[in-house]
Structures are given as C-alpha cells and as structure tokens.
Protein backbone atom coordinates (compact mmCIF):
# COMPACT_ATOMS: atom_id res chain seq x y z
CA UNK A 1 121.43 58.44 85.49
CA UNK A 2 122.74 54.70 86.33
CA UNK A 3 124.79 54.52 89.66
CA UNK A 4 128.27 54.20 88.79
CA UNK A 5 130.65 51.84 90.86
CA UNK A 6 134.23 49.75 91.13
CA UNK A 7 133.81 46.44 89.92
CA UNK A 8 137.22 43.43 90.50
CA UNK A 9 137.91 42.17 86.93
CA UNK A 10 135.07 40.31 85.09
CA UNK A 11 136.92 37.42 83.96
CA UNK A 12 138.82 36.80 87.55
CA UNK A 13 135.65 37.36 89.56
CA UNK A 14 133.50 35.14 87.67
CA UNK A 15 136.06 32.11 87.90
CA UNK A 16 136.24 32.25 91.73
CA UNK A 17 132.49 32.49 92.32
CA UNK A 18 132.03 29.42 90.19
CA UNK A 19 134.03 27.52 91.87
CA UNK A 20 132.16 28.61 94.96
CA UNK A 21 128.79 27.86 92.70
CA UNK A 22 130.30 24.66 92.29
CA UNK A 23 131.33 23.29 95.94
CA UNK A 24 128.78 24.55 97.55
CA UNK A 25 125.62 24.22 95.44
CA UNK A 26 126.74 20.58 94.69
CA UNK A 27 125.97 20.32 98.51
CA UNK A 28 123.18 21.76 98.39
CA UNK A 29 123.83 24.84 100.11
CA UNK A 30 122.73 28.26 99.44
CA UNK A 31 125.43 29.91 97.94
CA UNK A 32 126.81 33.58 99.17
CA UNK A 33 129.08 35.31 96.70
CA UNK A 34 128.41 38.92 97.77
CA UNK A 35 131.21 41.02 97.54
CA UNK A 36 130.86 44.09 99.67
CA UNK A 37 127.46 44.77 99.01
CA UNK A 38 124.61 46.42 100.82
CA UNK A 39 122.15 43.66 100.71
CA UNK A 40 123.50 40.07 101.29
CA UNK A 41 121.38 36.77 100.97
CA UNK A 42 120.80 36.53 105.18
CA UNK A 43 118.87 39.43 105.22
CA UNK A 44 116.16 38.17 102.13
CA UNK A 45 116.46 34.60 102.83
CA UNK A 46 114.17 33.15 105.74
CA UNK A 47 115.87 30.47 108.34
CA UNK A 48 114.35 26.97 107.85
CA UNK A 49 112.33 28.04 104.44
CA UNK A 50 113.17 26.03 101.19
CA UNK A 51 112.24 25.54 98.34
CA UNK A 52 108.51 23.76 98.08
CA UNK A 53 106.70 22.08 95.11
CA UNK A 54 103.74 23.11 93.68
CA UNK A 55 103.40 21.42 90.17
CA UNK A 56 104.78 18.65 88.77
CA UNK A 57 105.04 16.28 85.56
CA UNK A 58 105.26 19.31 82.63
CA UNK A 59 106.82 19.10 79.74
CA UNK A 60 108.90 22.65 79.91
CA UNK A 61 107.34 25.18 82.42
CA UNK A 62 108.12 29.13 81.85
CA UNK A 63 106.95 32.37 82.15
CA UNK A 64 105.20 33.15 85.66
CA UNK A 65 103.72 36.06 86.09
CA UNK A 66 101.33 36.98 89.17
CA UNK A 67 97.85 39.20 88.87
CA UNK A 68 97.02 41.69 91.48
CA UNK A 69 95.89 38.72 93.93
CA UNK A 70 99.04 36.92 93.88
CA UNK A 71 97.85 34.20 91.77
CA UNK A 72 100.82 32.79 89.45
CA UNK A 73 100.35 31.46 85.93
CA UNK A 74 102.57 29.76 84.11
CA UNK A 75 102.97 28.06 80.57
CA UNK A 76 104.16 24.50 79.92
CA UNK A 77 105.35 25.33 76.44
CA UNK A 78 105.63 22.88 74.31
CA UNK A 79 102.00 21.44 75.29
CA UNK A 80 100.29 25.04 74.67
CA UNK A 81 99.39 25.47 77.85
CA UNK A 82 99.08 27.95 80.74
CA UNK A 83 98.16 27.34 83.65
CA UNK A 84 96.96 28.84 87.30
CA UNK A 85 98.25 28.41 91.00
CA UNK A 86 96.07 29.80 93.70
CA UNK A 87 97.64 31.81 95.88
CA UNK A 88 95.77 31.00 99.07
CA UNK A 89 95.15 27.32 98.84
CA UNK A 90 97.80 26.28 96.10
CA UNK A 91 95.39 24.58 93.80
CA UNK A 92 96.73 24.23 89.83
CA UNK A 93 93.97 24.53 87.26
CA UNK A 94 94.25 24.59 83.20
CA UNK A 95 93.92 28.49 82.57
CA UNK A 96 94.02 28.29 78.56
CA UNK A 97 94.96 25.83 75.88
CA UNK A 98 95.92 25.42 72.18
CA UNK A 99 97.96 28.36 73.00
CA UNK A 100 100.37 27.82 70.22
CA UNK A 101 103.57 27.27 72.67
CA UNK A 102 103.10 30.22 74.45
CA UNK A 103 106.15 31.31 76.40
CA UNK A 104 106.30 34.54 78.37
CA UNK A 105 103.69 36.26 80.49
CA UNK A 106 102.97 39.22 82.33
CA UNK A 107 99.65 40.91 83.51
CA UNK A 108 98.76 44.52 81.85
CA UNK A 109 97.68 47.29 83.32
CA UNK A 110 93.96 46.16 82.58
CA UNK A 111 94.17 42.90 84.17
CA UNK A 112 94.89 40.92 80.89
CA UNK A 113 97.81 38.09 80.46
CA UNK A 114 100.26 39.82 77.72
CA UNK A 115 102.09 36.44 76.36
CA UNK A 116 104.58 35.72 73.66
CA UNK A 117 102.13 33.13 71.34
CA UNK A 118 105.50 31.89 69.35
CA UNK A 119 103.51 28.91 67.10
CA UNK A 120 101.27 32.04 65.84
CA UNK A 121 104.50 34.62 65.79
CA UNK A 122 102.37 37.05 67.52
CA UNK A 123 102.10 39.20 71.04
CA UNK A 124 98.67 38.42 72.52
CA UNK A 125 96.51 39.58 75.54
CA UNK A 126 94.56 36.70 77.40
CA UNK A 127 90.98 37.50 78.90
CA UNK A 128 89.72 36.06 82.13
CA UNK A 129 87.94 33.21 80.10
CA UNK A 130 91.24 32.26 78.22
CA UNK A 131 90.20 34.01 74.34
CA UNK A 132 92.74 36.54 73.68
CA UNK A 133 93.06 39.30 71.65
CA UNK A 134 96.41 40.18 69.07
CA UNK A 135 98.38 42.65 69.71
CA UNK A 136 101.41 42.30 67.51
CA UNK A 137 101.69 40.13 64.71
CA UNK A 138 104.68 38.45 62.44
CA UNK A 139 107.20 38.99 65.27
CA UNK A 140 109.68 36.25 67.22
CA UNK A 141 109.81 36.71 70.42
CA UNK A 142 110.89 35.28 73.94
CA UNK A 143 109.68 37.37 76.68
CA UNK A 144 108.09 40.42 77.78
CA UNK A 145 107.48 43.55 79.99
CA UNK A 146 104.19 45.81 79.75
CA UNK A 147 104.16 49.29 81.60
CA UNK A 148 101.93 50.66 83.56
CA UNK A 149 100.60 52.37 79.97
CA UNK A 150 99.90 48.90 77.97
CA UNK A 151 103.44 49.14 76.01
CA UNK A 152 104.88 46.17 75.76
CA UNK A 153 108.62 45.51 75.58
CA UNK A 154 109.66 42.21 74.18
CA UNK A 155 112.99 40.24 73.33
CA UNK A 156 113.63 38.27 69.86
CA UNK A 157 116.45 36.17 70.19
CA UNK A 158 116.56 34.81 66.56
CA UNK A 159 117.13 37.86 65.54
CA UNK A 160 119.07 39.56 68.32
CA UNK A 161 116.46 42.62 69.06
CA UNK A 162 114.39 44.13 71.74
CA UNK A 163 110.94 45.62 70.03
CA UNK A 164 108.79 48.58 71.80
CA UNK A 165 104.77 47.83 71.00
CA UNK A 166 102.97 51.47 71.96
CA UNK A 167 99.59 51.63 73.30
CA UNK A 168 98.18 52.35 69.61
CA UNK A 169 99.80 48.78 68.38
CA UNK A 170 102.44 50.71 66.28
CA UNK A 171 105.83 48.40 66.40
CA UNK A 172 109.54 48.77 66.09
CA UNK A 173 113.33 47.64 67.43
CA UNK A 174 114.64 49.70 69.89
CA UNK A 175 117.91 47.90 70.17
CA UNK A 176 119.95 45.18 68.74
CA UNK A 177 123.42 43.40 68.28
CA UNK A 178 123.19 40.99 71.31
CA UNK A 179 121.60 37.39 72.33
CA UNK A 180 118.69 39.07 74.22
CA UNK A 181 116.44 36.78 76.28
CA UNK A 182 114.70 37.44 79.43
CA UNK A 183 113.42 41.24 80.16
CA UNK A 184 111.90 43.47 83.13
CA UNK A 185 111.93 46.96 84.02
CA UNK A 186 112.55 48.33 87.39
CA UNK A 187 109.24 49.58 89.70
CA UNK A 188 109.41 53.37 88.48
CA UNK A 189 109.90 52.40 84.91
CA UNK A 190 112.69 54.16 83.61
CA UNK A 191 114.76 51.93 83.29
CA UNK A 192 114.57 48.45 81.58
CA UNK A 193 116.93 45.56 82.41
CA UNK A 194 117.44 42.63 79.46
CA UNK A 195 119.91 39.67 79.62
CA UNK A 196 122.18 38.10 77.26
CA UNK A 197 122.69 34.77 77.36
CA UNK A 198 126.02 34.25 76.29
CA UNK A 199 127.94 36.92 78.44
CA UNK A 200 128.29 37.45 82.39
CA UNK A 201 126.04 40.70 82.52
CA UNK A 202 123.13 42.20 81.84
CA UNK A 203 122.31 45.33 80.14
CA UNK A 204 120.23 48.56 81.16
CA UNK A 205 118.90 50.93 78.94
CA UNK A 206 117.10 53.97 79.73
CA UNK A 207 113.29 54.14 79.06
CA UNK A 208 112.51 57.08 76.71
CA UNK A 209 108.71 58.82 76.71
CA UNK A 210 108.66 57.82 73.62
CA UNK A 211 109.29 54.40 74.37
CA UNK A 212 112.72 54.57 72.46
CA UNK A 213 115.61 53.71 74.66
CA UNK A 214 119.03 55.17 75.29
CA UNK A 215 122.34 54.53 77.22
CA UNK A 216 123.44 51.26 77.25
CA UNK A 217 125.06 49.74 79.96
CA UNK A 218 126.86 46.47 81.61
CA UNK A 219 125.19 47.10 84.87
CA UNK A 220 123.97 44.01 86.16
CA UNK A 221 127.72 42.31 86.68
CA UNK A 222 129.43 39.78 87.03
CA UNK A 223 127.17 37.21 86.43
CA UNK A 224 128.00 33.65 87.86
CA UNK A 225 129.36 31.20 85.36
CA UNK A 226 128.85 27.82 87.10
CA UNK A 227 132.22 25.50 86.26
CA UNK A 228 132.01 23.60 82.93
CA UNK A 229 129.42 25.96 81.56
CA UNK A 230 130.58 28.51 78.95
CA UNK A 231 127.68 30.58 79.17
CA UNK A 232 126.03 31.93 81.98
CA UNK A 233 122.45 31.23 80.69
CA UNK A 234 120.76 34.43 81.97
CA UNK A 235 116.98 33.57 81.68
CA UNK A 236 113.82 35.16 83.33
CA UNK A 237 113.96 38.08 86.28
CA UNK A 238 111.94 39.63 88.60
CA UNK A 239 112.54 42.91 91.10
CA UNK A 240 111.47 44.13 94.44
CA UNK A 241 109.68 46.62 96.05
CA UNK A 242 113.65 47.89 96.87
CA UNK A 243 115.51 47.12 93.74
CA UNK A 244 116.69 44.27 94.00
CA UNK A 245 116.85 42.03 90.91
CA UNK A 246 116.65 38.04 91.01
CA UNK A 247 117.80 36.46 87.66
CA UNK A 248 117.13 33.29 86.58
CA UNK A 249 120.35 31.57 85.43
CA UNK A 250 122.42 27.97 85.06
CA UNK A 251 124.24 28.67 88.68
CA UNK A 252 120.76 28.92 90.02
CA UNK A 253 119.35 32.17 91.10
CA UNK A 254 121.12 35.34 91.47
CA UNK A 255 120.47 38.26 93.49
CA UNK A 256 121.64 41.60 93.18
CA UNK A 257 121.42 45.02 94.89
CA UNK A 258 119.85 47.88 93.21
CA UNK A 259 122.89 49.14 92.71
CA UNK A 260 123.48 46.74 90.30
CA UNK A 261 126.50 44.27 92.42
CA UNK A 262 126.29 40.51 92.95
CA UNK A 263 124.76 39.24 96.37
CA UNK A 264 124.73 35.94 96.17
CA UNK A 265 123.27 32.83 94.61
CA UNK A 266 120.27 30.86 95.78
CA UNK A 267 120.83 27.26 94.82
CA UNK A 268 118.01 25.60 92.20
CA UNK A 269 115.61 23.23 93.73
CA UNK A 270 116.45 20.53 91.29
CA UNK A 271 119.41 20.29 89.06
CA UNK A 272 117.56 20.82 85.87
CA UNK A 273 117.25 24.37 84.03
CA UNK A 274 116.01 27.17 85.87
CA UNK A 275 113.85 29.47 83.21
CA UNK A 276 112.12 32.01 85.29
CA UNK A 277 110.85 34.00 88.44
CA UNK A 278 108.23 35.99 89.94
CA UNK A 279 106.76 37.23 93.46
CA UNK A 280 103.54 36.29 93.82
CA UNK A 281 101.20 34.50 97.03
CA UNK A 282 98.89 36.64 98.95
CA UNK A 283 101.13 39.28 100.13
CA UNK A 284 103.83 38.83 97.13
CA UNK A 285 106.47 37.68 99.43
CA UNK A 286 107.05 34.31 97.77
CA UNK A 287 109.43 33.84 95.06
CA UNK A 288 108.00 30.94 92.25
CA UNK A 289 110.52 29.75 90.19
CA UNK A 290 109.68 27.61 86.83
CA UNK A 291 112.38 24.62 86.68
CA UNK A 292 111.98 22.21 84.13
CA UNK A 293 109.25 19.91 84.42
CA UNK A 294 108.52 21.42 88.07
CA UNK A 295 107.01 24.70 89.53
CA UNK A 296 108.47 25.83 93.14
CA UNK A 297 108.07 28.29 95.47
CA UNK A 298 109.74 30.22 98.30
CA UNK A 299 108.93 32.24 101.18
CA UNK A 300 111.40 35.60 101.18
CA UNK A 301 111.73 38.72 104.06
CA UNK A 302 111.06 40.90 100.24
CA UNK A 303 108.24 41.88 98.60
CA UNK A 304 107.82 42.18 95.17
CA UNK A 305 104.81 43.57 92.75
C-alpha cells in the first residue's frame, strides 16, 4: 500500500517554489525546495561536480537508457537515430539508423533496446547489431518501461492511455483519462510511476500479476511550476537503488524521496528543454540528462540500476 502523508496546499506550494525556481536557477544555482523531507539535495549532490558535456550538435536528443555496463544510448529523434556513449572512455558512436524517429528506450531483461519506433507506430526490440525485432504494432506511443519479465509498459499521449504488452505480445490499455508522458516503475516492480504533463503531480498505480493496474494516486507532489509556465512539463524519470525518483521537467530536474515529497530541484545545464534521465557510467552513479540539442552528465553520492 502507498505511504500516506500531509502535504501544504498544491496551488500555494507550487507558487512559492517557483519563484524560488525562478531567482535562483536564473543564477545558476542549484535550487533546494525540500520541505521537511528525509533526503535533501546536499546529501545526493557532490561538492564541486556539475554538469559536463558529452554530445553535442543534435537535432532533439531523448530517451537514455543504460545496459548492464553503464553504457547510455540515446535517440536524436527527428534524424532516426540512436546513438551510444561509452561509459569508460566517453566515446559517442552511431548505434542504429533509419529508425523511424525513435523516441524512448530501455534495455530488456535479455539485453535488447525496447524503443518506441513512432514513424512505424510500433514497439520494437533492438539487437546488438542495430536490426530489431516488432513487438507491438499500430500503437502511438511516447515512452516505456519493461520488467524484469519482458512486459512492456508504454504511454500514448495522443490518445491519453498507458498500454500493458505481456510477454506473449498480447496488448491492451490499462489506464486512461490523463496527458500521460514519461513512465518508470520503482526497483521491486510493484508499483509504476507515469507523469502528466499538464498538472503538478504524478500518478502511481499499483502493478497487478496480471499486468493490469489498480489504485490510482497523486503521489509524486507538488511538482515545480517554474514562473510564466502553465504547465509543469513532467518528461522522462529515473529511480535509485533507495527510491528516490528524479523527473525530468521545465524547472529543471526534480528530486523526490521515496516517500513521494519534493527535495529539491537541480538546475538544467542549458536553458533549453530538459526531456529525460538515467544512471548510467561504470558504477551507475552518474546521472545523463538529454537537453535539447546536448547530452550531459553528472556525478551523484546515488546509485541507480
């Protein structure tokens, strides 16, 4: 059952840490909003580690997602292609392309690249040698999140639904009536986070063995709002090896405890839109972020898969 715990008033509490998202993260600072929580920013954050570039001059770069080595791949989307950092020595190299403006990507249990191919409207699995293999087909879709048992989770925002894939290829919506977009589950499984874009939280559902999902909640809350935006633009996430959730978003990147409450904001290394997030780098305590045209990275005191 989801933790349950006092939260000040949404609409008040939002206002007052954008205006902190604004002041501060216009000068450049990291930005604390944590209100009472367990895990603040000082204690994930590493003194005299920024943010660092690793690739540059893309068109729009999204979906990283690390393999068991810590190497991060990403897709520039609208030039169909995805593309590989090494974790040890940093190197980019062309992984796949034509990939029909791929978008999000995560490894499978088997050590394939689960993407969302949106030119062909399908879910695919990449092999080592960049051929892939169809899982879905005739579905919309953003991003995703594959178990540990080859399902595959995966938002459609044109359509405002989340669909379940099961490890047979069967398909079908397991929820609906929101703007989802970016999607992860925590490390035990049972229970999968999604965000909506237009609204200042993020919901949890509970992970059925049937893959069906149940008890819908605002957990994730509130979401920062930075000043002059009307939207929070919740994006791509990621989790650690303690719960901890890092969202992608237009203040920059959020943190929050596992229990669900705001810990601060880590400002975006360049002004421009922040899609996305992973852990990856030899010991998968670096945080890459996609940004725009730009891929960064940061060092971190966490761990993540």
């Amino acid at each position: 059952m989801l933790q349950a715990r006092l939260v000040p008033s949404t609409c008040s509490t939002v206002r007052l840490l954008a205006c902190l998202v604004g002041l501060l993260g216009n000068a450049g600072l990291v930005v604390s909003t944590s209100m009472g929580q367990d895990t603040p920013l000082r204690l994930i954050l590493l003194d005299n580690e920024d943010w660092q570039e690793v690739s540059r001059g893309h068109q729009f770069t999204e979906g990283p997602a690390a393999d068991k080595d810590g190497n991060v791949y990403f897709s520039d989307v609208p030039a169909s292609k995805i593309l590989r950092i090494d974790a040890r020595t940093g190197k980019v190299d062309l992984f796949a392309e034509n990939t029909a403006k791929t978008n999000g990507l995560m490894f499978g249990p088997d050590g394939r690249l689960f993407g969302c191919r949106n030119g062909d409207r399908k879910i695919v699995a990449y092999r080592q040698d960049g051929s892939f293999e169809t899982i879905a087909s005739g579905v919309n879709s953003n991003d995703l999140v594959v178990t540990s048992r080859g399902e595959v989770y995966f938002t459609d925002p044109p359509n405002k639904q989340v669909w379940y894939i099961d490890a047979d290829g069967g398909k079908r919506v397991v929820a609906d009536g929101f703007q989802p977009n970016g999607i992860i589950m925590w490390q035990d499984e049972g229970t999968l986070v999604i965000t909506d874009s237009n609204h200042p939280h993020l919901w949890t559902y509970r992970v059925e063995v049937d893959g069906s999902l149940r008890f819908a909640e605002k957990y994730y809350h509130p979401v920062v709002v930075p000043p002059g935006a009307k939207r929070p633009g919740s994006d791509g996430m990621t989790v650690d090896s303690k719960g901890r959730l890092f969202l992608a978003s237009l203040a920059g990147l959020q943190m929050f405890d596992s229990t669900g409450r705001p810990s601060g904001v880590i400002r975006k290394p360049q002004s421009r839109f922040l899609s996305n997030v992973t852990f990856g780098g030899p010991k998968f305590d670096t945080l890459y972020v996609t940004c725009q045209d730009k891929v960064y990275k940061r060092k971190t005191k966490s761990t993540g898969k």
